[in-house]
Protein backbone atom coordinates (compact mmCIF):
# COMPACT_ATOMS: atom_id res chain seq x y z
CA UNK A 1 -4.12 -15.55 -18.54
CA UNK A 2 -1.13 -14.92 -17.15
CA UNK A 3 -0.80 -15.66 -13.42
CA UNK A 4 -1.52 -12.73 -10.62
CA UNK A 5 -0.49 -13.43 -7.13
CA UNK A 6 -1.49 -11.34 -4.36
CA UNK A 7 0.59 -9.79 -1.40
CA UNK A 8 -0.17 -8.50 2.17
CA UNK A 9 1.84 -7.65 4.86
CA UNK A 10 1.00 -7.67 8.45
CA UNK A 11 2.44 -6.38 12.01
CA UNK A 12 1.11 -7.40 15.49
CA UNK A 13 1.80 -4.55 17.04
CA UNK A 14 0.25 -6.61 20.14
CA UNK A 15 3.50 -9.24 19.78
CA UNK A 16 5.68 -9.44 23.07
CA UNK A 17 8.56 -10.31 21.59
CA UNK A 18 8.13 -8.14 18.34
CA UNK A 19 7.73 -5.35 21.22
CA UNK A 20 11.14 -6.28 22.57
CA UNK A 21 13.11 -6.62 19.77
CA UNK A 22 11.73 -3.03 18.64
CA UNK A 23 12.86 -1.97 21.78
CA UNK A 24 15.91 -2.98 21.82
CA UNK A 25 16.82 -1.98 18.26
CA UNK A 26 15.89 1.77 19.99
CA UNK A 27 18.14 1.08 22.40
CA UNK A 28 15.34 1.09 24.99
CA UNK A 29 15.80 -1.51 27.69
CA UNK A 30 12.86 -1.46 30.11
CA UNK A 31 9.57 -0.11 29.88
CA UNK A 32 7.08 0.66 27.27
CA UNK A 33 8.31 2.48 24.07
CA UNK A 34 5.23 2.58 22.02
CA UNK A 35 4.70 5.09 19.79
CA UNK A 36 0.80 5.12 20.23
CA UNK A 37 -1.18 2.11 22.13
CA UNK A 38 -1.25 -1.23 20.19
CA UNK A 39 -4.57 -2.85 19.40
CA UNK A 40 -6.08 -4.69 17.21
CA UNK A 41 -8.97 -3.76 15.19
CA UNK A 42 -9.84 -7.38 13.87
CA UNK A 43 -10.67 -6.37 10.29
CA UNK A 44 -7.60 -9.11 8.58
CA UNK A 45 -10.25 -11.80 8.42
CA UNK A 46 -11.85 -9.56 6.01
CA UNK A 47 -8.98 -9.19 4.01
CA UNK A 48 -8.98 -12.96 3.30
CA UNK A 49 -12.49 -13.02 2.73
CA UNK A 50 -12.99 -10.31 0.29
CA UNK A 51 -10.09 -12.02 -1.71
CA UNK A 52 -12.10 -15.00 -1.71
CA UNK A 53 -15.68 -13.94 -2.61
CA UNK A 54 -14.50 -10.49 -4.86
CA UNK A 55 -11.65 -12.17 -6.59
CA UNK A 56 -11.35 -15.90 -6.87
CA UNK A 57 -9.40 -16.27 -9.45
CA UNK A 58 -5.94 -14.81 -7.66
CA UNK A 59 -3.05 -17.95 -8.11
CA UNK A 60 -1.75 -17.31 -4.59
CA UNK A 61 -1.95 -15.17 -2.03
CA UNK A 62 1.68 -14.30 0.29
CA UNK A 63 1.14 -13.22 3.48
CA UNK A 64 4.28 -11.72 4.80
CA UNK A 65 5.16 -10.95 8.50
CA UNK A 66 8.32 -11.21 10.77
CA UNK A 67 6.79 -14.54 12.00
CA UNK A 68 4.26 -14.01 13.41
CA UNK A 69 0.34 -14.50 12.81
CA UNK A 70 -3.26 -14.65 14.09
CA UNK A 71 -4.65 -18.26 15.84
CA UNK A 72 -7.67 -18.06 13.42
CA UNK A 73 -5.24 -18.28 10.07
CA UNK A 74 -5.18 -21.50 8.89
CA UNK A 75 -1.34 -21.79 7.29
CA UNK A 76 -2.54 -25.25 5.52
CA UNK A 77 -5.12 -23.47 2.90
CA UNK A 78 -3.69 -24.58 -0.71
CA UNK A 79 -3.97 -20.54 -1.82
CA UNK A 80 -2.20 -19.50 1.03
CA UNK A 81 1.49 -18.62 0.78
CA UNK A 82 3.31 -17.93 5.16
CA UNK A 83 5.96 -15.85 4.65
CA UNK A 84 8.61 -14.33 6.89
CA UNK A 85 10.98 -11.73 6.11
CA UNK A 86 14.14 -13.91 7.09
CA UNK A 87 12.73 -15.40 3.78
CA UNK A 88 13.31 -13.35 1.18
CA UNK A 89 14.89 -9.72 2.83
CA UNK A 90 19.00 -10.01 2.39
CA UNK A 91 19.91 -10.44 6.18
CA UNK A 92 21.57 -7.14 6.33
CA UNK A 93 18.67 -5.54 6.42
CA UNK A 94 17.14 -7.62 9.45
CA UNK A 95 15.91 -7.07 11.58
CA UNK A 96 13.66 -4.25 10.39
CA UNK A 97 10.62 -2.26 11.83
CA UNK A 98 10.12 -0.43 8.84
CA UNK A 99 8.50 -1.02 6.10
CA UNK A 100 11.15 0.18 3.40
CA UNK A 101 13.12 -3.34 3.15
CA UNK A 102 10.14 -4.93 3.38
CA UNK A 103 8.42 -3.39 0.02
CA UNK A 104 11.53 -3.09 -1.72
CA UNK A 105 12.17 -6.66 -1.51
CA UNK A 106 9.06 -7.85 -2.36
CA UNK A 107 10.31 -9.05 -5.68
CA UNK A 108 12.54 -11.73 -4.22
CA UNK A 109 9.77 -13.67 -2.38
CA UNK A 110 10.89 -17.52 -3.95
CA UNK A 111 7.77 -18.09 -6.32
CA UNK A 112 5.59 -15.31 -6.48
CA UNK A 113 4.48 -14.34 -9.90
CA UNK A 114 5.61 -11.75 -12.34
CA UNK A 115 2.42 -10.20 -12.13
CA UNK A 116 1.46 -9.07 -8.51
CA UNK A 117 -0.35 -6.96 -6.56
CA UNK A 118 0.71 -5.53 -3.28
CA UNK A 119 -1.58 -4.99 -0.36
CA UNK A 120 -1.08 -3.16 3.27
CA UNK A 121 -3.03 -4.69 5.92
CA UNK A 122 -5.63 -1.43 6.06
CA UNK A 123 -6.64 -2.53 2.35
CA UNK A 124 -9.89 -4.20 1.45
CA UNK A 125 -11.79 -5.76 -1.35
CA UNK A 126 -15.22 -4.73 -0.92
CA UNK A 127 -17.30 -5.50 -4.14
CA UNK A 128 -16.19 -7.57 -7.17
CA UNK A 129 -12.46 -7.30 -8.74
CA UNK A 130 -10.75 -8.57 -12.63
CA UNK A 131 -7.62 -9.85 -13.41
CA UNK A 132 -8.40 -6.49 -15.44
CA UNK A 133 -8.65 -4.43 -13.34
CA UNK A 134 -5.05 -4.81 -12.45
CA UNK A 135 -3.53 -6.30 -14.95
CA UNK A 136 -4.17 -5.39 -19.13
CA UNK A 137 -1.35 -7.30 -21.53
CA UNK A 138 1.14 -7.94 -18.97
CA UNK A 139 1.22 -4.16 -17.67
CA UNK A 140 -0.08 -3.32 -14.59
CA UNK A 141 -3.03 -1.02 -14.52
CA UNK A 142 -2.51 2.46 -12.97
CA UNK A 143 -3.43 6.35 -13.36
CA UNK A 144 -0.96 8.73 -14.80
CA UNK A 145 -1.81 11.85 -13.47
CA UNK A 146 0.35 14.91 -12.58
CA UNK A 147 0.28 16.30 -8.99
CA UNK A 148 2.28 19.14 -7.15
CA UNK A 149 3.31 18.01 -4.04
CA UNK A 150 4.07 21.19 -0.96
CA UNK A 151 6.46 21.57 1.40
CA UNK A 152 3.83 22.00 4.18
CA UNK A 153 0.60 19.86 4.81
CA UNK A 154 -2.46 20.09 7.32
CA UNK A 155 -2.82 17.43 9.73
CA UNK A 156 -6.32 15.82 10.15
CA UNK A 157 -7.56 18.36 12.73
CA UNK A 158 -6.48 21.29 10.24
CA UNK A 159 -3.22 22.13 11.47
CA UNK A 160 -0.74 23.13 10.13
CA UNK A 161 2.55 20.47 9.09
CA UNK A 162 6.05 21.55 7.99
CA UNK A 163 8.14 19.29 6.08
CA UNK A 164 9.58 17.60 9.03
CA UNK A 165 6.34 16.53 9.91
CA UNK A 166 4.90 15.11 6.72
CA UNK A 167 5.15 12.01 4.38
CA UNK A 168 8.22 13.98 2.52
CA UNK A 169 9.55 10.67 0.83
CA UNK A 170 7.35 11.94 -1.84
CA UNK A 171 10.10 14.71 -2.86
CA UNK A 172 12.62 12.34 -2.99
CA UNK A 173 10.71 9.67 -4.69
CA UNK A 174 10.30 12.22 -7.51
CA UNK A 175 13.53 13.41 -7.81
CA UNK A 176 14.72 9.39 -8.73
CA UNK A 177 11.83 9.58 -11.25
CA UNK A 178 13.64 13.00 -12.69
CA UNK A 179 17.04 11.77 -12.56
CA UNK A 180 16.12 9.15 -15.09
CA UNK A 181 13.09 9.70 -17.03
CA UNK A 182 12.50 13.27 -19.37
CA UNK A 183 9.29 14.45 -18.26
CA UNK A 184 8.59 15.92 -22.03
CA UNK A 185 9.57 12.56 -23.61
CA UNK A 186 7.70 10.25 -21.21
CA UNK A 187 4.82 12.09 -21.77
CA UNK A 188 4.94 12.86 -25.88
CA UNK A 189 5.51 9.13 -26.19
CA UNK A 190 2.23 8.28 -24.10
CA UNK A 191 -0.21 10.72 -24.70
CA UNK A 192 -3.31 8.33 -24.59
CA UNK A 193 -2.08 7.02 -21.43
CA UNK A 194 -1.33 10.06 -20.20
CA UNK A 195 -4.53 12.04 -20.95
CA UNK A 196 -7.26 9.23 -21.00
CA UNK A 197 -11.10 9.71 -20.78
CA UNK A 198 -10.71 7.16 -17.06
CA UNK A 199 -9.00 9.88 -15.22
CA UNK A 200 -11.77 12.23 -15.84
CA UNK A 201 -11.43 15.55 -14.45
CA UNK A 202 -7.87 14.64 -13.20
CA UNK A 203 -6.58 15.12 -16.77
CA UNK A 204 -6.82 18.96 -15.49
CA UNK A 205 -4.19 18.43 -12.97
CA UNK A 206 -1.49 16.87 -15.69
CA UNK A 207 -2.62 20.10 -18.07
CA UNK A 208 -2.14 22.52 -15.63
CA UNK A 209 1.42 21.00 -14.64
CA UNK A 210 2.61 20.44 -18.55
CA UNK A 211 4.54 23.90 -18.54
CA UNK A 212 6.91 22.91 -15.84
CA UNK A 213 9.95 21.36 -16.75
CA UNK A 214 10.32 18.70 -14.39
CA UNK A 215 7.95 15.95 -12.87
CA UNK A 216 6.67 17.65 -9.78
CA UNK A 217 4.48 14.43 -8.52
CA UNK A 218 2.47 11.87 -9.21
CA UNK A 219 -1.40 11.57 -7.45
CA UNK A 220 -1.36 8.52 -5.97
CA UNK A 221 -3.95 6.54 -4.31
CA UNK A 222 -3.29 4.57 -1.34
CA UNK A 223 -5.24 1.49 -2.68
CA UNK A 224 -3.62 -1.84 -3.95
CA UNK A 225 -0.86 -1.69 -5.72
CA UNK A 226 -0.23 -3.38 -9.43
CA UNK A 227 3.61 -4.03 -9.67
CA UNK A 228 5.93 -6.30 -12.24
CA UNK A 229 8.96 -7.85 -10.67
CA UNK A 230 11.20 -6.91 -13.48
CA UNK A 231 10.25 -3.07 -12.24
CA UNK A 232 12.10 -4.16 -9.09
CA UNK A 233 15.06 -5.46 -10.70
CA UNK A 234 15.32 -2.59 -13.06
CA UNK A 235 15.09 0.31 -10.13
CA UNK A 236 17.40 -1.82 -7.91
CA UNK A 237 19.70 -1.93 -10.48
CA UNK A 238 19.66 1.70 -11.70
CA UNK A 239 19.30 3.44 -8.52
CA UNK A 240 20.66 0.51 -5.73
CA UNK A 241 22.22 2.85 -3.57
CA UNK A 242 18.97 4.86 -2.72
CA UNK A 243 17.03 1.50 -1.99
CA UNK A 244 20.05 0.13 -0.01
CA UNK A 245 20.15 3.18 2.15
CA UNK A 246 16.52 3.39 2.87
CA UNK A 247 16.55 -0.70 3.45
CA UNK A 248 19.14 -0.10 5.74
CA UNK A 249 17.61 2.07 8.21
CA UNK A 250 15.68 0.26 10.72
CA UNK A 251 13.02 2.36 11.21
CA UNK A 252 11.43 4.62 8.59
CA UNK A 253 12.90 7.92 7.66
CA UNK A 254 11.30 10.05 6.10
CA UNK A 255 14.46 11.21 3.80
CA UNK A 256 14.13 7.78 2.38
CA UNK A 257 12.45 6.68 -0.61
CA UNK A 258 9.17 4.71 -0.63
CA UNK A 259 7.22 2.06 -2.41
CA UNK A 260 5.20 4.45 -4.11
CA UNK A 261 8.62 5.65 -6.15
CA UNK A 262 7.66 1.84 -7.93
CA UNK A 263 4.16 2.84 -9.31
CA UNK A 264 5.80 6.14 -10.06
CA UNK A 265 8.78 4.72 -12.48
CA UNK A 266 6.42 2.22 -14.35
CA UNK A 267 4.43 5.25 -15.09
CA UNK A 268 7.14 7.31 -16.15
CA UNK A 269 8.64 4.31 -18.30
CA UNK A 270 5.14 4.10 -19.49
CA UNK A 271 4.87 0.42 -18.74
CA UNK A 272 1.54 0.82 -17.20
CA UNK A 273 -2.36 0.18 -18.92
CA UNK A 274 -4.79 3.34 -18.09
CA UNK A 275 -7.08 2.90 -14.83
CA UNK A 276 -9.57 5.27 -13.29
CA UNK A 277 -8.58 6.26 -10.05
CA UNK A 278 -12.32 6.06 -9.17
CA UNK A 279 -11.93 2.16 -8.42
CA UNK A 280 -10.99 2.87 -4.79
CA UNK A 281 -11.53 5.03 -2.24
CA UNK A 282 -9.54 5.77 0.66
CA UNK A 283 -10.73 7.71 4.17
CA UNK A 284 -9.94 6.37 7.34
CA UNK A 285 -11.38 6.15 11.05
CA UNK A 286 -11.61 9.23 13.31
CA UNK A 287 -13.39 10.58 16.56
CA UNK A 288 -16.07 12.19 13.96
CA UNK A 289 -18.74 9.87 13.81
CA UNK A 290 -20.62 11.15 11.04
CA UNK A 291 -17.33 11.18 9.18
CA UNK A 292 -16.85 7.09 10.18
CA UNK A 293 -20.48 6.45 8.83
CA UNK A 294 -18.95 7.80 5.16
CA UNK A 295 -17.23 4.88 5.92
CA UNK A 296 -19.44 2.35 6.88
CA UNK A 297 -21.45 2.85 4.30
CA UNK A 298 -19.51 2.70 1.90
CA UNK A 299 -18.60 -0.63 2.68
CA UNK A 300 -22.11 -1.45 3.46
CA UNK A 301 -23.42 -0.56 0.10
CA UNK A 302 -20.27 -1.98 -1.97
CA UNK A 303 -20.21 1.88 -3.81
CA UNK A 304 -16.08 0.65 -4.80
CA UNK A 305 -14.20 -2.15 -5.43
CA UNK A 306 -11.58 -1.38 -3.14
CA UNK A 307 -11.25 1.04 -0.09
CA UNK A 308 -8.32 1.75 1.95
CA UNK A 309 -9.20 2.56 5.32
CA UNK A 310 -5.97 4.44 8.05
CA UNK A 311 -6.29 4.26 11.39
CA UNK A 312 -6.55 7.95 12.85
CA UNK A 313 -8.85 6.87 15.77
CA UNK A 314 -7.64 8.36 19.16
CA UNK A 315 -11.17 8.97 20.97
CA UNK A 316 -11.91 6.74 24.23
CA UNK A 317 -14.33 3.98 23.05
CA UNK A 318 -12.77 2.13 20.70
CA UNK A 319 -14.78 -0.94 21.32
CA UNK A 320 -17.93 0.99 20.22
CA UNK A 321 -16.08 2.33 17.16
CA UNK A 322 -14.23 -1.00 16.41
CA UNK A 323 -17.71 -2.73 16.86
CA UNK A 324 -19.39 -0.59 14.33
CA UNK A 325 -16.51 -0.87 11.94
CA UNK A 326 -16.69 -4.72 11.88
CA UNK A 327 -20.20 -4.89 11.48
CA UNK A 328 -19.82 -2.95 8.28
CA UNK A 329 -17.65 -5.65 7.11
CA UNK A 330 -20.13 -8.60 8.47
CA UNK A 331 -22.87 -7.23 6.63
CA UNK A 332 -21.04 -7.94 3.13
CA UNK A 333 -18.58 -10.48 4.49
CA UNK A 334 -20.30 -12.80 6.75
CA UNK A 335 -19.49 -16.27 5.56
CA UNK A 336 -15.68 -17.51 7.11
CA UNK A 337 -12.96 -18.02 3.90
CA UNK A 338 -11.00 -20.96 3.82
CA UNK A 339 -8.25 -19.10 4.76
CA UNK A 340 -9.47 -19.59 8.50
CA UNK A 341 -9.56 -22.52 11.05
């Protein structure tokens, strides 16, 4: 079996002089700048254990930051990869608070594997995972299904968004995938990875969108991501302006492209092995508690192999919340990994 590395990056958004230097590159001498209050919901020691009990086999795992990382990591564990972005991120590009150079440089991180998988820090293994489940023959595994992406959204409390407001790197990250694949082709010359009995009643969604002439979107999950490194050489070298411009800004834009127009052109290119999206599940934490107990449980009772979880918490007792969120995690995770002290 061909080696699969793993890959997480991390922020804390708690760092004094990570604060500073974000201030400063805001041209914002004194006082405090924060977008929203920093804290820390303590849920990264169960990222390194549920790598450890749900997928032992993984070759390495890279943990990237600017520098920093938590007292409880312990840097000397044999699977365990410290990583900064002076490391592998051209030094143009630094220093960054966005997550653009970051993910689009992934690939140049001395020694990872071919094969790896990328992880954001709100991105958990919660029940048993493959080497199959990412990888199949040397193609990472993935779900090709058609989606139609509008230019207005609802926020989480049901208002209403207009494209200023939302995630719209999604437009542009399909127009790269247009400019260089033909939707009729890519699909003609996949058809069983296109409509595949995994995807279920999402094969509806790429029906219903055959008739138009262009890609308009790709569903995507916001679970772990399966990713070659020759993908990243081959989009860097076809479309390098687009990645240098959006590496270039130092906070993200939402005119830039993002990491998800990867997943997107390995699908198109049809270098990808079938997946059903029903491997993950992604919700996140809110003021609604019977909405965070859809949560819990799931974690509780192991009902996926993966969850993503966001951060959309902005009631007043966090500790309560945070305390009940953890415990969900203890209850499957209680054992420390070797990746602490």
């Amino acid at each position: 079996m061909d080696k699969i590395d793993f890959v997480v990056t991390w922020v804390d958004g708690n760092d004094a002089e990570w604060r500073k230097a974000k201030n400063l590159a805001k041209g914002i001498v004194e006082g405090d700048s924060r977008d929203s209050r920093y804290r820390d919901w303590e849920t990264l020691k169960y990222w390194f254990r549920g790598v450890e009990v749900f997928a032992p086999w993984v070759n390495q795992v890279y943990f990237v930051t600017c520098g920093h990382y938590p007292d409880w990591l312990d840097l000397d564990c044999p699977k365990l990869k410290f990583v900064k972005h002076e490391d592998f991120i051209p030094q143009k590009y630094l220093p960054t608070f966005s997550c653009r150079p970051i993910e689009f440089n992934l690939h140049r991180i001395p020694g990872l594997s071919d094969q790896f998988v990328y992880f954001n820090d709100d991105m958990f293994l919660i029940n048993e995972v493959k080497p199959e489940d990412f990888f199949v023959g040397g193609l990472p595994c993935d779900s090709a299904i058609l989606d139609c992406q509008s230019p207005t959204a609802k926020g989480r409390n049901g208002e209403r968004l207009d494209l200023s407001e939302v995630y719209s790197s999604l437009f542009f990250n399909t127009a790269v995938i247009n400019r260089n694949f033909d939707k009729k082709q890519a699909i003609s010359h996949n058809k069983q990875k296109w409509f595949n009995a995994k995807y279920g009643k999402d094969n509806f969604r790429t029906l219903f969108l055959l008739p138009w002439g262009l890609f308009t979107g790709f569903k995507s999950d916001h679970l772990p991501y399966s990713y070659l490194k020759s993908t990243y050489d081959t989009v860097w070298e076809k479309e390098y302006s687009v990645l240098d411009i959006a590496c270039m800004h130092k906070f993200r834009v939402n005119t830039d492209v993002s990491s998800r127009l990867l997943s997107s052109w390995q699908i198109a290119a049809g270098a990808f092995h079938p997946r059903s999206p029903q491997i993950g599940w992604q919700s996140f934490i809110c003021n609604d508690d019977e909405k965070n107990s859809e949560v819990y449980d799931m974690i509780k009772h192991q009902k996926k192999k993966m969850i993503c979880v966001n951060d959309e918490y902005t009631g007043c007792d966090f500790e309560r919340v945070k305390r009940m969120w953890l415990d969900s995690f203890e209850s499957i995770l209680p054992k420390k990994s070797h990746f602490e002290r």
